[in-house]
N, C-alpha and C. Protein backbone atom coordinates (compact mmCIF):
# COMPACT_ATOMS: atom_id res chain seq x y z
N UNK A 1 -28.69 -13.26 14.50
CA UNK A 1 -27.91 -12.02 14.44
C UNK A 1 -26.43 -12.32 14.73
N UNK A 2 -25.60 -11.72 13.95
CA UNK A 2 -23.99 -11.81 14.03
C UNK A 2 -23.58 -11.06 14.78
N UNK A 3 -23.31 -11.29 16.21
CA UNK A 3 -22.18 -10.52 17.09
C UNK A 3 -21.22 -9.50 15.98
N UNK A 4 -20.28 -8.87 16.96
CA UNK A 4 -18.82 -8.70 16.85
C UNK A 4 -17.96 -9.29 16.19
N UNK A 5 -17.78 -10.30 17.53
CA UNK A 5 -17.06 -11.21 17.27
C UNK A 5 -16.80 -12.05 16.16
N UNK A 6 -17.77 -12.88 16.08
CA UNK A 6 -18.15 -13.74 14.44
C UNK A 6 -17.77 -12.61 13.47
N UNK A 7 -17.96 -11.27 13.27
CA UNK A 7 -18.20 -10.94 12.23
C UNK A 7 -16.47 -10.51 11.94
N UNK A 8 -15.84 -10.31 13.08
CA UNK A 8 -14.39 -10.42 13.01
C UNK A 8 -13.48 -11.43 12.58
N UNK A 9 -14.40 -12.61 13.07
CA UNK A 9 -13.83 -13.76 12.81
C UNK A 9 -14.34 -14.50 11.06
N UNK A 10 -15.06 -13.90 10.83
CA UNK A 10 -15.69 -14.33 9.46
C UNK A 10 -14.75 -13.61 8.37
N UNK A 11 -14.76 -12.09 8.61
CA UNK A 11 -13.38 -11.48 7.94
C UNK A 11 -12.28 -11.49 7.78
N UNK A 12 -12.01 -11.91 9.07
CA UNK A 12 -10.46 -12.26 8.88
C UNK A 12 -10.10 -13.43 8.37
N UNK A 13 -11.05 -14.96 7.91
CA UNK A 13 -11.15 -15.94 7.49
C UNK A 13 -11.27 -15.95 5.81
N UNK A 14 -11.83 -14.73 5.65
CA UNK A 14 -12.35 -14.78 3.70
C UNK A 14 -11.15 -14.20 3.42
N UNK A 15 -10.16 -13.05 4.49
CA UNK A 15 -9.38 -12.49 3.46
C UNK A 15 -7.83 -13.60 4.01
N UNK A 16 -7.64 -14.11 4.40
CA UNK A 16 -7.01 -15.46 4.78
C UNK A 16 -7.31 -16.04 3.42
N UNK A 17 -8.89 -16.52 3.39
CA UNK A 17 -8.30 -16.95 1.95
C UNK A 17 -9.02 -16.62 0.79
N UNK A 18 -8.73 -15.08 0.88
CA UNK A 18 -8.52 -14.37 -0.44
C UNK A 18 -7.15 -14.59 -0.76
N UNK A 19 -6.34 -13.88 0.13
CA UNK A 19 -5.08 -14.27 0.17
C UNK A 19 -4.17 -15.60 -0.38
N UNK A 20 -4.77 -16.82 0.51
CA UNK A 20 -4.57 -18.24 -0.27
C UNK A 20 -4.55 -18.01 -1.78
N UNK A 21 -5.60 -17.36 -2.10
CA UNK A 21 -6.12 -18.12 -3.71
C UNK A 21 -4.90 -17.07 -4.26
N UNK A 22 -4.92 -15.71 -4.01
CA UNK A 22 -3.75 -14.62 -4.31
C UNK A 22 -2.41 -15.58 -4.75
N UNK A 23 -1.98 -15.82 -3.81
CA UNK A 23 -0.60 -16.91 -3.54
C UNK A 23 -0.45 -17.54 -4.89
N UNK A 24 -1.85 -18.57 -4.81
CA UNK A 24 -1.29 -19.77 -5.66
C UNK A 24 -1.90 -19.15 -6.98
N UNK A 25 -2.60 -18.63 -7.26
CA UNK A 25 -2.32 -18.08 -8.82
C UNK A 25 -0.87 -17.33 -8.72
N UNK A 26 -0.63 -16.73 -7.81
CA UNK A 26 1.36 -16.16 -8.27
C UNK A 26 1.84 -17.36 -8.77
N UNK A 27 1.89 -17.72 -7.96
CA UNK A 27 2.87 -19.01 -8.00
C UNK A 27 2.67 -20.43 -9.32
N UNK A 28 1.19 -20.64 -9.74
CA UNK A 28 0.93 -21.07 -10.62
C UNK A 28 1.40 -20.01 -12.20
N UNK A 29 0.96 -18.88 -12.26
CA UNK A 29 1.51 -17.95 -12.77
C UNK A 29 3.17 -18.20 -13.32
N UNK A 30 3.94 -18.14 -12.24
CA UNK A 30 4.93 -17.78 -12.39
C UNK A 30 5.78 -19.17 -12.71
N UNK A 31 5.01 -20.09 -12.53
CA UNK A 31 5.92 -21.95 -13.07
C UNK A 31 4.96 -21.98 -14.19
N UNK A 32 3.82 -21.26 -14.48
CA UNK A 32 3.61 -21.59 -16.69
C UNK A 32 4.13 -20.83 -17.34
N UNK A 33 4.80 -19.33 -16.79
CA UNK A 33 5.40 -18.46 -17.73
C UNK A 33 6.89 -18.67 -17.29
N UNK A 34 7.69 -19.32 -18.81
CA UNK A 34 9.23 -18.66 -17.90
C UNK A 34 9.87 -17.54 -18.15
N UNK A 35 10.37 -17.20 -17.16
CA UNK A 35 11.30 -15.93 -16.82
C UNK A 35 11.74 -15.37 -18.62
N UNK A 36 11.22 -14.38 -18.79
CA UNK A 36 11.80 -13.33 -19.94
C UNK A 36 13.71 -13.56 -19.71
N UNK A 37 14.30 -13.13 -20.66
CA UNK A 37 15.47 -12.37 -20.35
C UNK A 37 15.39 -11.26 -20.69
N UNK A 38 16.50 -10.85 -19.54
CA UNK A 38 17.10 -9.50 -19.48
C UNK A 38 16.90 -8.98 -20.74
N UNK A 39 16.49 -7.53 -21.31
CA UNK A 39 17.12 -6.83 -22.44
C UNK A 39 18.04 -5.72 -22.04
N UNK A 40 18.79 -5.90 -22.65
CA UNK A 40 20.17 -4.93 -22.33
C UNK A 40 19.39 -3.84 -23.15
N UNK A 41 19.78 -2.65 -22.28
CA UNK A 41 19.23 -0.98 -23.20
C UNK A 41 19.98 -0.67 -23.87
N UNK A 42 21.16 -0.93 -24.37
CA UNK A 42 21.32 -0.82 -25.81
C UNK A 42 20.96 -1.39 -27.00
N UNK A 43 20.54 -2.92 -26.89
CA UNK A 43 19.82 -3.16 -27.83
C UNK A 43 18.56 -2.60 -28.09
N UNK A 44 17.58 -1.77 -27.40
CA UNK A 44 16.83 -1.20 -27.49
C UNK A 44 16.53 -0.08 -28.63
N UNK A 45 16.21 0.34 -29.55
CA UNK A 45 15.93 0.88 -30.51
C UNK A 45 15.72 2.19 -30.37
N UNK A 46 14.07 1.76 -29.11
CA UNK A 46 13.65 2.95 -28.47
C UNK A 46 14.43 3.94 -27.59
N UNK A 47 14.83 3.23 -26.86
CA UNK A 47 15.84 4.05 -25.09
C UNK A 47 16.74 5.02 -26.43
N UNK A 48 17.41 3.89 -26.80
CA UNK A 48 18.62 4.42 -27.49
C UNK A 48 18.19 5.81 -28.41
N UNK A 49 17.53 6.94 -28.42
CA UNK A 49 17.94 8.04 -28.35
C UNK A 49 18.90 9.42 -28.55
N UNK A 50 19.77 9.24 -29.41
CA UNK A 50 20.82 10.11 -28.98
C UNK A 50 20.54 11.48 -29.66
């Protein structure tokens, strides 16, 4: 049988590393895609509106 305790300590350990794995897919993520550029809203077709 799992105390309290353990069962506090078991949770707070999976989302520790839920968290971990969270991180490094960002971060893997974000060094295979590079950064878009900016689109200025006037070149925009759509926004542009008048």
């Amino acid at each position: 049988m799992i105390n309290n305790n353990e069962r506090l300590r078991i949770r707070r350990q999976m989302q520790r590393r839920i968290s971990d794995v969270v991180a490094e897919r960002r971060r893997t993520r974000l060094l295979e895609k590079p950064p878009e550029p900016p689109v200025e809203p006037s070149a925009d077709p759509q926004l542009s509106t008048v």
